[in-house]
N, C-alpha and C. Protein backbone atom coordinates (compact mmCIF):
# COMPACT_ATOMS: atom_id res chain seq x y z
N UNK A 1 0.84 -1.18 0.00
CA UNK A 1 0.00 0.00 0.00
C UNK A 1 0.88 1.24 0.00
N UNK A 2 0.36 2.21 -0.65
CA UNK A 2 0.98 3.51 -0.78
C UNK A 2 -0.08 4.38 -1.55
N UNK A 3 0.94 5.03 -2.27
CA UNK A 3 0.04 6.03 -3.02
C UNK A 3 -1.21 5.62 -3.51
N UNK A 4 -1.36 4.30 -3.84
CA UNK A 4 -2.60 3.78 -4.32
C UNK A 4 -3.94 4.50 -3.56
N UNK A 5 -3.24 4.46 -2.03
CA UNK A 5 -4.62 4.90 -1.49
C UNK A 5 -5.11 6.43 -1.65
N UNK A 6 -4.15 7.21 -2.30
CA UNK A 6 -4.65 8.82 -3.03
C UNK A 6 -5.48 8.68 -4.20
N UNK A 7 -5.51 7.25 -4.67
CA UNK A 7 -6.20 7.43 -6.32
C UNK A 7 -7.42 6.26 -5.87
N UNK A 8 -8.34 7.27 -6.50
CA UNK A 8 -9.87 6.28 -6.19
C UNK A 8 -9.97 6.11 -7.92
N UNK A 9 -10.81 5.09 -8.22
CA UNK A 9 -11.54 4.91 -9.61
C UNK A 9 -13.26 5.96 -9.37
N UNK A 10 -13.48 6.67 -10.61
CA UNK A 10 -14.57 7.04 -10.29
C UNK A 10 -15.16 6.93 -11.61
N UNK A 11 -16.58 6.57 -11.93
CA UNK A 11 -16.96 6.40 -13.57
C UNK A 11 -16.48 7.45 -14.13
N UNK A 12 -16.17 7.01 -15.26
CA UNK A 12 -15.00 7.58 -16.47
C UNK A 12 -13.60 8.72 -15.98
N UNK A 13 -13.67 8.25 -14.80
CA UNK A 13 -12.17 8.83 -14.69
C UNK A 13 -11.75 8.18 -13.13
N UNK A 14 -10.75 9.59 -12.71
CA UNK A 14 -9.93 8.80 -11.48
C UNK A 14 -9.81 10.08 -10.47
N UNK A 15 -10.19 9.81 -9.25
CA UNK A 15 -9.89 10.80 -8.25
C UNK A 15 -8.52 10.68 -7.33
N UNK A 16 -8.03 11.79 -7.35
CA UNK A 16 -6.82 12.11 -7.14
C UNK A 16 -6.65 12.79 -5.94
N UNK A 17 -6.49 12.39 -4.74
CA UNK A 17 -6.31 13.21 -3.41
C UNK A 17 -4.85 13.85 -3.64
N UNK A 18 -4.70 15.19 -3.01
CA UNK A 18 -3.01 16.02 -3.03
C UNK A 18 -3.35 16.76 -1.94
N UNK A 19 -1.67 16.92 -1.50
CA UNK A 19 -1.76 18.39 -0.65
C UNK A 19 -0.92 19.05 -1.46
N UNK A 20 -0.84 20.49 -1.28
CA UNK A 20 -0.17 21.60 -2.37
C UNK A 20 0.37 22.21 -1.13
N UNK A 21 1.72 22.99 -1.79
CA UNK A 21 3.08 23.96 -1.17
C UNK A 21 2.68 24.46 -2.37
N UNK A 22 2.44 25.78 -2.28
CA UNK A 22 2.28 26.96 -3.61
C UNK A 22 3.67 28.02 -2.91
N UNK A 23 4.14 28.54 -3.81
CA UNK A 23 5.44 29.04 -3.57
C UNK A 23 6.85 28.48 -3.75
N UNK A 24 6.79 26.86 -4.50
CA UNK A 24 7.51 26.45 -4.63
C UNK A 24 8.58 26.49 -5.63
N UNK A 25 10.00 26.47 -5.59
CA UNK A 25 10.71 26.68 -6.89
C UNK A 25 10.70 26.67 -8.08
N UNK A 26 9.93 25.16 -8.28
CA UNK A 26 9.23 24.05 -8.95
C UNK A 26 8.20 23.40 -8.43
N UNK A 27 7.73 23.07 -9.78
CA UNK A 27 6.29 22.39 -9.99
C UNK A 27 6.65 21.14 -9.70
N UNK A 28 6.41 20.20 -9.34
CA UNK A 28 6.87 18.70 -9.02
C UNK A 28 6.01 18.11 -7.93
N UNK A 29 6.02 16.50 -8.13
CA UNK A 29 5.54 16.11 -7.12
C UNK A 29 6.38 15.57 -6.54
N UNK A 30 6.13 15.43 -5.12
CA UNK A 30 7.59 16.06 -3.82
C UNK A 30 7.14 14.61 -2.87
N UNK A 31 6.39 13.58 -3.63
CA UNK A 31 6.17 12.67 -2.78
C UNK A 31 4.98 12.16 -2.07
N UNK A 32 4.71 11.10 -1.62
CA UNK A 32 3.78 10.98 -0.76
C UNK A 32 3.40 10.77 0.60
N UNK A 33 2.27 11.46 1.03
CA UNK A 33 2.21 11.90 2.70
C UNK A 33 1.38 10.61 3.25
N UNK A 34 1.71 9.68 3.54
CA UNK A 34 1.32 8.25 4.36
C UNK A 34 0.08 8.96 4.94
N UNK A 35 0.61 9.84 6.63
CA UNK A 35 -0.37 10.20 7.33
C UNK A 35 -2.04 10.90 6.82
N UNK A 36 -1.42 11.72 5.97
CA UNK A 36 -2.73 12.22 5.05
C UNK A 36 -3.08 11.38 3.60
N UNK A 37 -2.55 10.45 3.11
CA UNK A 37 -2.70 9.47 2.28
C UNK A 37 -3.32 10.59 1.12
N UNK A 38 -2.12 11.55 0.60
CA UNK A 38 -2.22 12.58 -0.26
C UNK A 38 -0.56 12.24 -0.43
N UNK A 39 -0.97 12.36 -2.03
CA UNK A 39 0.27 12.54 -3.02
C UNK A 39 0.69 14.17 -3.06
N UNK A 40 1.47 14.61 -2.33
CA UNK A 40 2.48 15.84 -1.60
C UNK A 40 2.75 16.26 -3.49
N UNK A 41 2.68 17.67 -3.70
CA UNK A 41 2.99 18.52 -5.19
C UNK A 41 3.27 20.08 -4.77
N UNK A 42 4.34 20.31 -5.21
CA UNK A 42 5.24 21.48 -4.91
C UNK A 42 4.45 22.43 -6.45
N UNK A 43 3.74 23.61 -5.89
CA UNK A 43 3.66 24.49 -6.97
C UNK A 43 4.37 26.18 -6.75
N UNK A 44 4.79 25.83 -8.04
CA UNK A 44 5.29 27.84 -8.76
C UNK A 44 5.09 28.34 -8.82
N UNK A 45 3.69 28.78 -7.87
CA UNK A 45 2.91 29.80 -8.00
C UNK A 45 2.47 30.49 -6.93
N UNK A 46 1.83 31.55 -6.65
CA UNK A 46 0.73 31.97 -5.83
C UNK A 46 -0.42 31.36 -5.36
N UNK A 47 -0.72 31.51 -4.38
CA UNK A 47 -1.88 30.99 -4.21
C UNK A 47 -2.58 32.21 -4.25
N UNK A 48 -2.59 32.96 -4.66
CA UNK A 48 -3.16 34.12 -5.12
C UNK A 48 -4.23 33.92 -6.58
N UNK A 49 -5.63 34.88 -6.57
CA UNK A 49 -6.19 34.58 -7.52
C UNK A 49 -6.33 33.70 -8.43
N UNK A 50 -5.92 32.53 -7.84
CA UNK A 50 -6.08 31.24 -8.51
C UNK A 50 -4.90 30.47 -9.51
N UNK A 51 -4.30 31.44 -9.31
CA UNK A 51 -3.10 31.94 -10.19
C UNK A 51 -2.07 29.68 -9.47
N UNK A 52 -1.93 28.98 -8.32
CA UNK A 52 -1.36 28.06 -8.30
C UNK A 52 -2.64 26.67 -8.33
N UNK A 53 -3.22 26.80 -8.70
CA UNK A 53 -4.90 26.18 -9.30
C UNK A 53 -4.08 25.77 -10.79
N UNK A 54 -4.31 26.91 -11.46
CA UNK A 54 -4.18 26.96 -12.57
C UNK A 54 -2.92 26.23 -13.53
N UNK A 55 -1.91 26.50 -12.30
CA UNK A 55 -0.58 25.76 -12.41
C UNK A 55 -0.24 24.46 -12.39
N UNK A 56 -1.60 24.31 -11.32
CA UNK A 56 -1.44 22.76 -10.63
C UNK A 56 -2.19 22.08 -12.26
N UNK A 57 -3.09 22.28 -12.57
CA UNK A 57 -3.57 21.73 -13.24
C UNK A 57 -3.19 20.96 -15.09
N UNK A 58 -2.16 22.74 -15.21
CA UNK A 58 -1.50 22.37 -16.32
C UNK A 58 -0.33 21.31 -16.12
N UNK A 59 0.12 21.35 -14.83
CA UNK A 59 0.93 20.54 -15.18
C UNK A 59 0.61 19.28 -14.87
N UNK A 60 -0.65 18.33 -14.04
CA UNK A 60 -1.09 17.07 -14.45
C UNK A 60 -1.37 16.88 -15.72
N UNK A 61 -2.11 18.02 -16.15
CA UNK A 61 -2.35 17.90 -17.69
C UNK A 61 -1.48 16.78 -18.90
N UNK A 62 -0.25 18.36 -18.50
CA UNK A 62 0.90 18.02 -19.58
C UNK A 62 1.68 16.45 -18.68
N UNK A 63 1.59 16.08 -17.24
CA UNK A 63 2.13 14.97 -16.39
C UNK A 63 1.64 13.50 -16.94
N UNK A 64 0.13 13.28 -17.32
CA UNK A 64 -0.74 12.46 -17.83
C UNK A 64 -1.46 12.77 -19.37
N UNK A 65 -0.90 13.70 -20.22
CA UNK A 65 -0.78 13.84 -21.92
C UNK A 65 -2.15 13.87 -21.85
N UNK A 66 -3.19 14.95 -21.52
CA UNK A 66 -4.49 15.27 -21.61
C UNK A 66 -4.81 16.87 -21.42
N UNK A 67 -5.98 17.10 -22.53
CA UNK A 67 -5.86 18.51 -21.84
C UNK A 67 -6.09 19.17 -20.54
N UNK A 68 -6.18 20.19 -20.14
CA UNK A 68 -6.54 21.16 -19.30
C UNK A 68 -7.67 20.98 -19.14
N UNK A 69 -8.89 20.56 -19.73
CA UNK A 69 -9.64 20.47 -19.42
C UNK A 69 -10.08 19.20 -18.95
N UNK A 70 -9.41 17.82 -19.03
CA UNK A 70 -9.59 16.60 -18.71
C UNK A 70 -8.90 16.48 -17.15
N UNK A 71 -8.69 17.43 -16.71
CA UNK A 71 -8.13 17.08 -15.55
C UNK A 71 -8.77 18.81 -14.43
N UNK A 72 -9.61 18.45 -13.66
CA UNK A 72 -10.76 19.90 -12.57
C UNK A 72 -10.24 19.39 -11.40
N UNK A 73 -10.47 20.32 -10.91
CA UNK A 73 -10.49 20.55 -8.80
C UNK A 73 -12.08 20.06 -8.60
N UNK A 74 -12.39 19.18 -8.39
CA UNK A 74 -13.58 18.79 -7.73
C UNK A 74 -13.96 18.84 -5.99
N UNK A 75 -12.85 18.87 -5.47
CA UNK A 75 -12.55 19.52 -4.06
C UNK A 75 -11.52 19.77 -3.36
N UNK A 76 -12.04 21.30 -2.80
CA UNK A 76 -10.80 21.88 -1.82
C UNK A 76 -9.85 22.87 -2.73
N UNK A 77 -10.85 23.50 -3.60
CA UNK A 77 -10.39 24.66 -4.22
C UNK A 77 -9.61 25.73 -3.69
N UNK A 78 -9.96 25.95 -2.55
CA UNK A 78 -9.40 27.02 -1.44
C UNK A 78 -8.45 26.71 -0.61
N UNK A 79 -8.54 25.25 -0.72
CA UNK A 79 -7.95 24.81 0.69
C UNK A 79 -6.08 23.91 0.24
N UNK A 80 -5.40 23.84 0.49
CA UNK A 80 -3.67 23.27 0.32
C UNK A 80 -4.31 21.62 -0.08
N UNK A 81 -5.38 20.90 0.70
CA UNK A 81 -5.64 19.77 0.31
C UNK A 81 -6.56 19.95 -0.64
N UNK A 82 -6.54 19.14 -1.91
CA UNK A 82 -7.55 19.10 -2.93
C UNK A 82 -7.73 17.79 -3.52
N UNK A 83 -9.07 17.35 -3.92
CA UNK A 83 -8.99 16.34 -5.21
C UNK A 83 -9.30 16.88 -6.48
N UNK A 84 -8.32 16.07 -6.97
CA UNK A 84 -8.48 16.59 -8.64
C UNK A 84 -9.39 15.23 -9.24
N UNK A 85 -9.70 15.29 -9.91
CA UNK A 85 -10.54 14.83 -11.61
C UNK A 85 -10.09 14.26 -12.17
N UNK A 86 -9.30 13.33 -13.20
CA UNK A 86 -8.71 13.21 -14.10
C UNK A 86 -9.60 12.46 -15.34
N UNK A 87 -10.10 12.41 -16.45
CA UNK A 87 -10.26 11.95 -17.27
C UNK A 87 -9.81 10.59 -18.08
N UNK A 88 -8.70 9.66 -17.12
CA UNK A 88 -8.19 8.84 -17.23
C UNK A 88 -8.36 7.48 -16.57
N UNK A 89 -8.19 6.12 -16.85
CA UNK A 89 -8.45 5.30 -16.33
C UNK A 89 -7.42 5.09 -14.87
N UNK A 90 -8.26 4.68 -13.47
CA UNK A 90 -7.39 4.47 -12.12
C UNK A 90 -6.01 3.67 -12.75
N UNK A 91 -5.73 2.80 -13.40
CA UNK A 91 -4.32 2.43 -13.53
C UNK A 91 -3.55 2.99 -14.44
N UNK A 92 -3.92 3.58 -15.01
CA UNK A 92 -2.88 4.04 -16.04
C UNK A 92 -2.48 5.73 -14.81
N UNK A 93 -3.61 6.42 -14.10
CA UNK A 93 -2.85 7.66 -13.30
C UNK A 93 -1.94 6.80 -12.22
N UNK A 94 -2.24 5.81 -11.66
CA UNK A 94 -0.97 4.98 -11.03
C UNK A 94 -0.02 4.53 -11.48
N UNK A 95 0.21 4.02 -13.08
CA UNK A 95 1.24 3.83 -13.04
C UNK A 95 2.07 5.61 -13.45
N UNK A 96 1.73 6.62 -13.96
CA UNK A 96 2.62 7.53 -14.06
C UNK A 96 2.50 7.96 -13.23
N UNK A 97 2.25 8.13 -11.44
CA UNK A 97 2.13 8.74 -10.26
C UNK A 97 3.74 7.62 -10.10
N UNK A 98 3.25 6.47 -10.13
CA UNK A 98 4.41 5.34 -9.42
C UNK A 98 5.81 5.54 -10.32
N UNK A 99 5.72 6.22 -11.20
CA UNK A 99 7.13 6.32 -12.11
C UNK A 99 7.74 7.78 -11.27
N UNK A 100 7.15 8.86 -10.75
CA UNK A 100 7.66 10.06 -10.70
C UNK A 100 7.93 10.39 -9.34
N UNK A 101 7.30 8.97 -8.56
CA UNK A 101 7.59 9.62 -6.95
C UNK A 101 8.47 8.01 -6.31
């Protein structure tokens, strides 16, 4: 068990638990948090006007080769913890989660 337990299957796609560091050097994912069973992602941005949202998103996007729009904040828009959306089947976002962390 590990990261598996951040990625749920949900019809036609995959839910993605994270916690976010906005202010970060780099965009990257920085690992995973056992205790909060959130896949840990370092963003380049502000958390200002939406401005590390926006960041976060392009880069699962471009992370899992789908657009911007195949991948939403479905919860915790406001908040450092969020789930994302993805438009992709639960094993295929595990295996490129399991290649990068």
């Amino acid at each position: 068990m590990g990261v598996d337990r951040a990625i749920r299957h949900e019809d036609g796609g995959t839910l993605l638990d994270i916690i976010v560091t906005p202010n970060a050097r780099a965009t990257e994912i920085a690992g995973y948090d056992a205790w909060r069973r959130r896949l840990s992602v370092r963003v380049a941005a502000r958390p200002k006007g939406g401005e590390a949202n926006r960041t976060l998103i392009a880069f699962f996007a471009t992370l899992f080769g789908v657009s911007k729009g195949d991948v939403n904040i479905v919860r915790g828009d406001n908040s450092r913890e969020k789930t994302l959306r993805i438009n992709l089947p639960r094993d295929k976002v595990l295996e490129v989660i399991s290649k990068r962390i």
